[in-house]
PDB file of N, CA and C in Angstrom:
ATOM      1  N   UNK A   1    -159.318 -84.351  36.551  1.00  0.00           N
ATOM      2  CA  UNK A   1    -160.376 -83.389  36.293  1.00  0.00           C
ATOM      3  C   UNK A   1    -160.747 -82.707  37.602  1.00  0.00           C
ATOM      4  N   UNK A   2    -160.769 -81.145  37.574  1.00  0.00           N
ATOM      5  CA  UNK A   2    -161.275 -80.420  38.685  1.00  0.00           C
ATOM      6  C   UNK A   2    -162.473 -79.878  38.527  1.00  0.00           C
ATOM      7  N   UNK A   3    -163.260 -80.481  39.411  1.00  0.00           N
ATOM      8  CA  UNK A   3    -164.548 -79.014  39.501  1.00  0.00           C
ATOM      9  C   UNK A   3    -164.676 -78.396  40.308  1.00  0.00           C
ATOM     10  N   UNK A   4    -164.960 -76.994  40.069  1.00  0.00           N
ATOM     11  CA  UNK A   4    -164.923 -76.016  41.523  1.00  0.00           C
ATOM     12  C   UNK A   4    -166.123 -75.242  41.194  1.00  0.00           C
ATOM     13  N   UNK A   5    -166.646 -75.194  42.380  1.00  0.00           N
ATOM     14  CA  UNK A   5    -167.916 -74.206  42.234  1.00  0.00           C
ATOM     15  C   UNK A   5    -167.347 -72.516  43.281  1.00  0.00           C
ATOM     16  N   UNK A   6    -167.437 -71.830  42.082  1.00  0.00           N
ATOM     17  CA  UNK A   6    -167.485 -70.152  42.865  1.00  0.00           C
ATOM     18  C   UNK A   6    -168.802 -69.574  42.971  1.00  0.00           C
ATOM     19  N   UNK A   7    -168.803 -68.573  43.853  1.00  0.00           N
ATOM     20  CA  UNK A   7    -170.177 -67.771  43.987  1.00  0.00           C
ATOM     21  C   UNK A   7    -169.896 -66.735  42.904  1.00  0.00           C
ATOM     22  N   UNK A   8    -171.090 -65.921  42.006  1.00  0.00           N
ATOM     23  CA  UNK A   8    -170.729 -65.218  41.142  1.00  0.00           C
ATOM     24  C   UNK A   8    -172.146 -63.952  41.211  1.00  0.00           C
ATOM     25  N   UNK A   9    -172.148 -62.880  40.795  1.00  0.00           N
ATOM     26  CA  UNK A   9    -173.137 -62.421  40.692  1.00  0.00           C
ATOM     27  C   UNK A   9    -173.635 -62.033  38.879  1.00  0.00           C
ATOM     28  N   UNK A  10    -174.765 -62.002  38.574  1.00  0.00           N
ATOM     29  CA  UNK A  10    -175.120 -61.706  37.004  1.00  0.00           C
ATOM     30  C   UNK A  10    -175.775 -60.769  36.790  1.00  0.00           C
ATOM     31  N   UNK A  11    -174.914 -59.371  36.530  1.00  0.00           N
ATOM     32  CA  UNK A  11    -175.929 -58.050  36.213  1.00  0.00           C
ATOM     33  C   UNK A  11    -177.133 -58.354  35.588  1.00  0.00           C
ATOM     34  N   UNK A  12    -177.898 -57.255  35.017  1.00  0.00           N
ATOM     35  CA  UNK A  12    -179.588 -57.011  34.060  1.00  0.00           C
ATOM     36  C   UNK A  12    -178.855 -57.708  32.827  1.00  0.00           C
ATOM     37  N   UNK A  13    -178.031 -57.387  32.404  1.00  0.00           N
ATOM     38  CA  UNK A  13    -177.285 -57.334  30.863  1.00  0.00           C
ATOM     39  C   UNK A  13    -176.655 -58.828  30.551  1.00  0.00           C
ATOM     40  N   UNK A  14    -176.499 -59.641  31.969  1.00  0.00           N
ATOM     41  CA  UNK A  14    -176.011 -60.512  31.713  1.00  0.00           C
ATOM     42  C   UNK A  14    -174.536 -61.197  32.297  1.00  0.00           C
ATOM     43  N   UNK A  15    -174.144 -59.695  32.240  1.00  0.00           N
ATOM     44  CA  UNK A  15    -172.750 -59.700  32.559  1.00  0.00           C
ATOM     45  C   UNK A  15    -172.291 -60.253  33.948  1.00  0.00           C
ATOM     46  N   UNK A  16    -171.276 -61.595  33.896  1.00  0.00           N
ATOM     47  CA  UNK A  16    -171.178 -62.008  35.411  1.00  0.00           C
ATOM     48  C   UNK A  16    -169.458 -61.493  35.678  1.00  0.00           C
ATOM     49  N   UNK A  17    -169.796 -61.175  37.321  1.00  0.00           N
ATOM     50  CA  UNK A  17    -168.799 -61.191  38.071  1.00  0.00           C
ATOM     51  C   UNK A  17    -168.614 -62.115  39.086  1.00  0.00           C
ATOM     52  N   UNK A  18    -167.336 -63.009  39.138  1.00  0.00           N
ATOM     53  CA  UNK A  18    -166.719 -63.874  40.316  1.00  0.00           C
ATOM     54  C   UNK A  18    -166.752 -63.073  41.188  1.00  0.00           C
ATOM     55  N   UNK A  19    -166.971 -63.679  42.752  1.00  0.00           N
ATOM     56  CA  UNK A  19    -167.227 -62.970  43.743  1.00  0.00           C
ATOM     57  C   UNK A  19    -165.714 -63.065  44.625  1.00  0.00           C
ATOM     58  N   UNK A  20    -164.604 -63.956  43.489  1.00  0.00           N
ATOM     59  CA  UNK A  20    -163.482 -64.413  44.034  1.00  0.00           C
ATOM     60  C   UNK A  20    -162.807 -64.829  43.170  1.00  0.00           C
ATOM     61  N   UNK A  21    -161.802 -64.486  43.380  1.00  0.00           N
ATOM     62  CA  UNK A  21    -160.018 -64.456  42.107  1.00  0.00           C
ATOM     63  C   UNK A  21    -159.913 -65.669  41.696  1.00  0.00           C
ATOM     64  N   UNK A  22    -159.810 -65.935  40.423  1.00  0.00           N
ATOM     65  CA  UNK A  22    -159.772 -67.464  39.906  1.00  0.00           C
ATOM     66  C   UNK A  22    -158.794 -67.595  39.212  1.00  0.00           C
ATOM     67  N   UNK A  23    -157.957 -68.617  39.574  1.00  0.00           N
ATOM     68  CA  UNK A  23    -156.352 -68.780  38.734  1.00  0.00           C
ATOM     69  C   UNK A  23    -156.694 -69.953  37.793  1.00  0.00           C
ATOM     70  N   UNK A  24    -156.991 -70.007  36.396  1.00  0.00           N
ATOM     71  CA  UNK A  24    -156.668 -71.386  35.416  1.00  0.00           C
ATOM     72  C   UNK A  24    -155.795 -71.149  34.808  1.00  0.00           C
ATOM     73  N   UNK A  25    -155.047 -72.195  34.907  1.00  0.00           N
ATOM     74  CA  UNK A  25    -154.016 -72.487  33.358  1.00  0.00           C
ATOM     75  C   UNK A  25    -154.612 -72.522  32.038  1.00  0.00           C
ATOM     76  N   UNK A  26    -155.703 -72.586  31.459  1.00  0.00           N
ATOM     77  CA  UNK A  26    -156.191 -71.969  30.358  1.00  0.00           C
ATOM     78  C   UNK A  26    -157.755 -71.462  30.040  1.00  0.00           C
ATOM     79  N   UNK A  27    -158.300 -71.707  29.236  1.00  0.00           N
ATOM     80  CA  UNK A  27    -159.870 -70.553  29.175  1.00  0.00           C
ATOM     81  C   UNK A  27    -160.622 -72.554  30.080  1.00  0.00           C
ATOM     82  N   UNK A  28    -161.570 -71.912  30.207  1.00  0.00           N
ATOM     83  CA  UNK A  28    -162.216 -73.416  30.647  1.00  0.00           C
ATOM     84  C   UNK A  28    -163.828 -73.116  30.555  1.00  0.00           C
ATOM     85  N   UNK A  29    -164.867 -74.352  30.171  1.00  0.00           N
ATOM     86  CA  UNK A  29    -165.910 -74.250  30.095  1.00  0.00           C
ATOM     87  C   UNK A  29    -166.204 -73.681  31.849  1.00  0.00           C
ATOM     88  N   UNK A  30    -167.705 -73.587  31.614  1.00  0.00           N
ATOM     89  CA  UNK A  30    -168.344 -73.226  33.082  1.00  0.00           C
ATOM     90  C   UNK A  30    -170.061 -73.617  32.805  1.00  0.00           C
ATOM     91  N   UNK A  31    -170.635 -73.888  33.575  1.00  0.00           N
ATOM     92  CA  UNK A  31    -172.068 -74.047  33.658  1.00  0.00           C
ATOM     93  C   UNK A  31    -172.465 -73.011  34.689  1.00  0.00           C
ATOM     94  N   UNK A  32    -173.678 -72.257  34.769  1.00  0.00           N
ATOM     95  CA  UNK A  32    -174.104 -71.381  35.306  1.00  0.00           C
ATOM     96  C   UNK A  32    -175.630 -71.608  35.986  1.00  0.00           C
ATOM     97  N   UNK A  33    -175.478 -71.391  37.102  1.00  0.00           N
ATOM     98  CA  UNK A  33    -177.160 -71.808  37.603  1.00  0.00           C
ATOM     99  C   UNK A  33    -177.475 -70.732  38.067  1.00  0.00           C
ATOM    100  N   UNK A  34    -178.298 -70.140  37.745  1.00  0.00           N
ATOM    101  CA  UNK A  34    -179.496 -68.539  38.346  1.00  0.00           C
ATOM    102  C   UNK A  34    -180.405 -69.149  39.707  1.00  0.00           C
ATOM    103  N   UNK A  35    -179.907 -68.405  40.908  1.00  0.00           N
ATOM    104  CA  UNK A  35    -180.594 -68.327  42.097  1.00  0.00           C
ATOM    105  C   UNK A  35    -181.423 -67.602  41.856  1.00  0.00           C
ATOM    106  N   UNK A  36    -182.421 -67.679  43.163  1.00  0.00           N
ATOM    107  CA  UNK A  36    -183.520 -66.830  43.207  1.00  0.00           C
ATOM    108  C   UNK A  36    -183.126 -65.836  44.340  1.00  0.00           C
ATOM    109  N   UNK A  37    -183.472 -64.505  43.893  1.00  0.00           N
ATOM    110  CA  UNK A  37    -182.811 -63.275  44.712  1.00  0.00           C
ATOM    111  C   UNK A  37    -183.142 -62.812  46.105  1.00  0.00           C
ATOM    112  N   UNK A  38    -182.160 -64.247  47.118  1.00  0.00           N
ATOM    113  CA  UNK A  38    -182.795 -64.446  48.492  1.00  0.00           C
ATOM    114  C   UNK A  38    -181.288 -64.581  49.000  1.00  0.00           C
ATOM    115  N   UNK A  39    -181.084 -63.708  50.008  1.00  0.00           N
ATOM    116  CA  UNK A  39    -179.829 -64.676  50.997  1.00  0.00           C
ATOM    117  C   UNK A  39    -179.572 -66.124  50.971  1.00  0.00           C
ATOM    118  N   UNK A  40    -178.202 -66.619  50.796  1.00  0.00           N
ATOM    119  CA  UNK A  40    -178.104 -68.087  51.270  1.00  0.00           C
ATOM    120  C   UNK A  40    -178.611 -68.289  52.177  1.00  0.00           C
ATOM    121  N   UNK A  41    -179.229 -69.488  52.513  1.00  0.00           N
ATOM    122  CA  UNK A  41    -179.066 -69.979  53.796  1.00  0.00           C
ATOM    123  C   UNK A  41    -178.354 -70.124  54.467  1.00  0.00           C
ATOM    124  N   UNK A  42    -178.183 -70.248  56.052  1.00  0.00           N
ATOM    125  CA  UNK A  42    -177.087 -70.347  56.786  1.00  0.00           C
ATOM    126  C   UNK A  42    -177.138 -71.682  56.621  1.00  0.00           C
ATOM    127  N   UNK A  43    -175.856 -72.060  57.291  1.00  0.00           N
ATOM    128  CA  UNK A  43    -175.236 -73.426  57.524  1.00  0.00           C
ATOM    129  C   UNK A  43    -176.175 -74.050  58.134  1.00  0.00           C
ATOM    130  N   UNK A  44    -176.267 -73.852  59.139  1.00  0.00           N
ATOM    131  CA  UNK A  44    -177.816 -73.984  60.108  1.00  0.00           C
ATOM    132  C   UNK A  44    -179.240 -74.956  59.569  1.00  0.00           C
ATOM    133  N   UNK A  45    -179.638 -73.845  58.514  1.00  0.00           N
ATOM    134  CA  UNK A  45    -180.593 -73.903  58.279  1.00  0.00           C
ATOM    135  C   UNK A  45    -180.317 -74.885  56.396  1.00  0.00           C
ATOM    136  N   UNK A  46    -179.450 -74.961  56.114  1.00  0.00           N
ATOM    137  CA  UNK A  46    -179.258 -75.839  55.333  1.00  0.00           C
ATOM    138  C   UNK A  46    -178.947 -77.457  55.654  1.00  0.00           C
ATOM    139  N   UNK A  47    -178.510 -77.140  56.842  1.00  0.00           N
ATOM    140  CA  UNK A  47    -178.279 -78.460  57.228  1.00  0.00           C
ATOM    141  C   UNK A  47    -179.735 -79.326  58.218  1.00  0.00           C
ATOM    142  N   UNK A  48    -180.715 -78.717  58.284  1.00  0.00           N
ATOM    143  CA  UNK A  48    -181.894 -79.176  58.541  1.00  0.00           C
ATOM    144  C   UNK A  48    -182.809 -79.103  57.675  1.00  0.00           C
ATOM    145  N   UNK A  49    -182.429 -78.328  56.219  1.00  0.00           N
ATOM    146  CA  UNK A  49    -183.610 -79.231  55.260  1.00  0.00           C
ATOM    147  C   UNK A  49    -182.894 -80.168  54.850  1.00  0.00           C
ATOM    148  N   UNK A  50    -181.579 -80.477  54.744  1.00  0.00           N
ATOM    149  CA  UNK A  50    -180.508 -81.322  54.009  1.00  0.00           C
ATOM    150  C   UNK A  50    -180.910 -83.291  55.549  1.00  0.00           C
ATOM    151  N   UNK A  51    -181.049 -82.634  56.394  1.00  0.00           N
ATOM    152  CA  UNK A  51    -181.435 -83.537  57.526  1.00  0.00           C
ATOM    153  C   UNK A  51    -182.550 -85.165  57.083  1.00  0.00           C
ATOM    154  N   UNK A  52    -183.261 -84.833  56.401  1.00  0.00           N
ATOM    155  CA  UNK A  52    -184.738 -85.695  55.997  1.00  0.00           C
ATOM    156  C   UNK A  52    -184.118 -86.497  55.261  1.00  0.00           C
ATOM    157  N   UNK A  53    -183.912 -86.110  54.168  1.00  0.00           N
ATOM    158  CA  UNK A  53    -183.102 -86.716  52.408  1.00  0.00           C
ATOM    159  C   UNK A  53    -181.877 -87.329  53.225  1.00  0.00           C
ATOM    160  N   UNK A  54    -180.948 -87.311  54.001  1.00  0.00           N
ATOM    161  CA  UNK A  54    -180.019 -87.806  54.613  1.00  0.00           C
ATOM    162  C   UNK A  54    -180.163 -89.455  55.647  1.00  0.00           C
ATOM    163  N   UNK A  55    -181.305 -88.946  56.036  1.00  0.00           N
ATOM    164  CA  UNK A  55    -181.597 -89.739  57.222  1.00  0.00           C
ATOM    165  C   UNK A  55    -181.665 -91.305  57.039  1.00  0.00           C
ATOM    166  N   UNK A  56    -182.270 -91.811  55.677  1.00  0.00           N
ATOM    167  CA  UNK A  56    -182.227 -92.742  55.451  1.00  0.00           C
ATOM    168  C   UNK A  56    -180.779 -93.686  55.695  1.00  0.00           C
ATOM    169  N   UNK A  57    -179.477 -92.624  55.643  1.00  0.00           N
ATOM    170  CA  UNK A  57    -178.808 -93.463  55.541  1.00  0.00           C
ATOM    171  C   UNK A  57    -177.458 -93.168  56.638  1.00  0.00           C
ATOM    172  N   UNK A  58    -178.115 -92.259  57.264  1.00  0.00           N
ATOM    173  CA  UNK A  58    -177.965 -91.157  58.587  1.00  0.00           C
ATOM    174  C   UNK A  58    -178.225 -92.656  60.077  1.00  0.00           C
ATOM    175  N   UNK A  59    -179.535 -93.140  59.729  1.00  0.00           N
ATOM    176  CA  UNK A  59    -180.228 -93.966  60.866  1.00  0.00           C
ATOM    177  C   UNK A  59    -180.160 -95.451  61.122  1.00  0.00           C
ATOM    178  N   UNK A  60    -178.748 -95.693  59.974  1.00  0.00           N
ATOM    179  CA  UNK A  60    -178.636 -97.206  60.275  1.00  0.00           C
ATOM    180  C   UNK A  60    -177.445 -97.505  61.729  1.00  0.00           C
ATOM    181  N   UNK A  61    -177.723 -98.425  61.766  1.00  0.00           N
ATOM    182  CA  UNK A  61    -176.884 -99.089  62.751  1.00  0.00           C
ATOM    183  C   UNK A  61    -175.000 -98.656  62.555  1.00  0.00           C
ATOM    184  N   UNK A  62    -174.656 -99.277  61.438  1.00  0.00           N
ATOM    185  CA  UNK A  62    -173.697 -99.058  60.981  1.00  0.00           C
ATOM    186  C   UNK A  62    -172.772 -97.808  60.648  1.00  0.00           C
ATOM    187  N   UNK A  63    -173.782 -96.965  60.663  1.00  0.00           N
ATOM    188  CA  UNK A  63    -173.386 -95.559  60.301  1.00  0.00           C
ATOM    189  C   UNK A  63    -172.947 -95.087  62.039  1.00  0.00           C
ATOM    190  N   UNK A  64    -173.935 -95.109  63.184  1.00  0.00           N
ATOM    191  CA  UNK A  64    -173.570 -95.294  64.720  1.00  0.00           C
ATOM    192  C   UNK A  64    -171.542 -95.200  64.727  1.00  0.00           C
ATOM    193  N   UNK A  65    -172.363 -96.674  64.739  1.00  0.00           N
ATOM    194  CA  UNK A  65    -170.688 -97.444  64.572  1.00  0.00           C
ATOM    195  C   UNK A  65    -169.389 -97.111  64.130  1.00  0.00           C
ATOM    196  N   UNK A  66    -169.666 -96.531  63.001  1.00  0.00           N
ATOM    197  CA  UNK A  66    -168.534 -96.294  62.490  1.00  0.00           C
ATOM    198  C   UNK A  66    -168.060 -94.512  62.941  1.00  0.00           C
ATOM    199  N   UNK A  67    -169.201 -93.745  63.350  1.00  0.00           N
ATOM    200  CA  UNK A  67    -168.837 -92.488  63.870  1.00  0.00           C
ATOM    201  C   UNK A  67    -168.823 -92.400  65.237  1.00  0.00           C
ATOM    202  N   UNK A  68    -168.880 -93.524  65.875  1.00  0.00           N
ATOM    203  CA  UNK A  68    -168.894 -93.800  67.887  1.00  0.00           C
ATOM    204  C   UNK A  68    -167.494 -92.924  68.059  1.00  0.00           C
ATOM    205  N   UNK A  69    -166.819 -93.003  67.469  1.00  0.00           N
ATOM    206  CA  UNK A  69    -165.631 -92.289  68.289  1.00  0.00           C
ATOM    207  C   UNK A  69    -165.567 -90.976  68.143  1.00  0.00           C
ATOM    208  N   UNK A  70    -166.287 -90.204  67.542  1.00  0.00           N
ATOM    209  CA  UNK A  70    -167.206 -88.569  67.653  1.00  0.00           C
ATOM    210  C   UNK A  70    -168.276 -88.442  68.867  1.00  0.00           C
ATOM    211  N   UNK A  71    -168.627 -89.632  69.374  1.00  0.00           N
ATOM    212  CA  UNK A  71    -169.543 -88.490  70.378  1.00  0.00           C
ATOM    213  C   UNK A  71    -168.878 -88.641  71.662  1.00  0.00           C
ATOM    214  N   UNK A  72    -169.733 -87.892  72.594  1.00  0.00           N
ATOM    215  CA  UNK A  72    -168.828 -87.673  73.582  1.00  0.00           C
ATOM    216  C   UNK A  72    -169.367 -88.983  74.356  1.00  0.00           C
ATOM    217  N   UNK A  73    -168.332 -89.402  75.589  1.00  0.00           N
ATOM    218  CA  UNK A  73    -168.330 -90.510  76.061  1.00  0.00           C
ATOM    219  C   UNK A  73    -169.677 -89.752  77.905  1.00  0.00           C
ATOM    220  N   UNK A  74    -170.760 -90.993  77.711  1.00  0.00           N
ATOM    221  CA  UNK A  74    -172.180 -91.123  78.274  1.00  0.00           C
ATOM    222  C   UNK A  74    -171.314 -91.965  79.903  1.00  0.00           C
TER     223      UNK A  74
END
C-alpha cells in the first residue's frame, strides 16, 4: 500500500488541480484536507512549532546516543 500526499489547489466551484503530474496504474481513492488561505510555512518555521511536541522524546539520554555520530566533534 502507497500513500502519497500532493499539494493541490481547489477553485470557488470546487474544482481541484494537482500542483504536480501524477502517474497511477488505476483510478484511486483520495482524501482531501482544505488549508487556510496562508503561505506554507517554511521549513524553518515548521520545524520550531514541530520542536515542543517532539521534545519529549527529542531529550532523552538515549536519543544523544544514538545520534553522537552527527554532531560535530567538541
Amino acid at each position: 500500500m502507497m500513500i502519497r500526499t500532493v499539494q493541490a489547489v481547489i477553485d470557488e466551484q470546487g474544482n481541484v488541480r494537482l500542483l504536480e503530474s501524477v502517474q497511477l496504474p488505476a483510478a484511486r481513492r483520495a482524501l482531501v484536507t482544505i488549508l487556510e488561505d496562508q503561505p506554507l510555512a517554511s521549513v524553518h518555521e515548521t520545524a520550531l512549532l514541530s520542536e515542543q511536541a517532539l521534545a519529549a522524546d527529542w531529550s532523552k539520554p538515549e536519543e544523544d546516543e544514538a545520534w553522537s555520530h552527527l554532531q560535530p566533534v567538541r
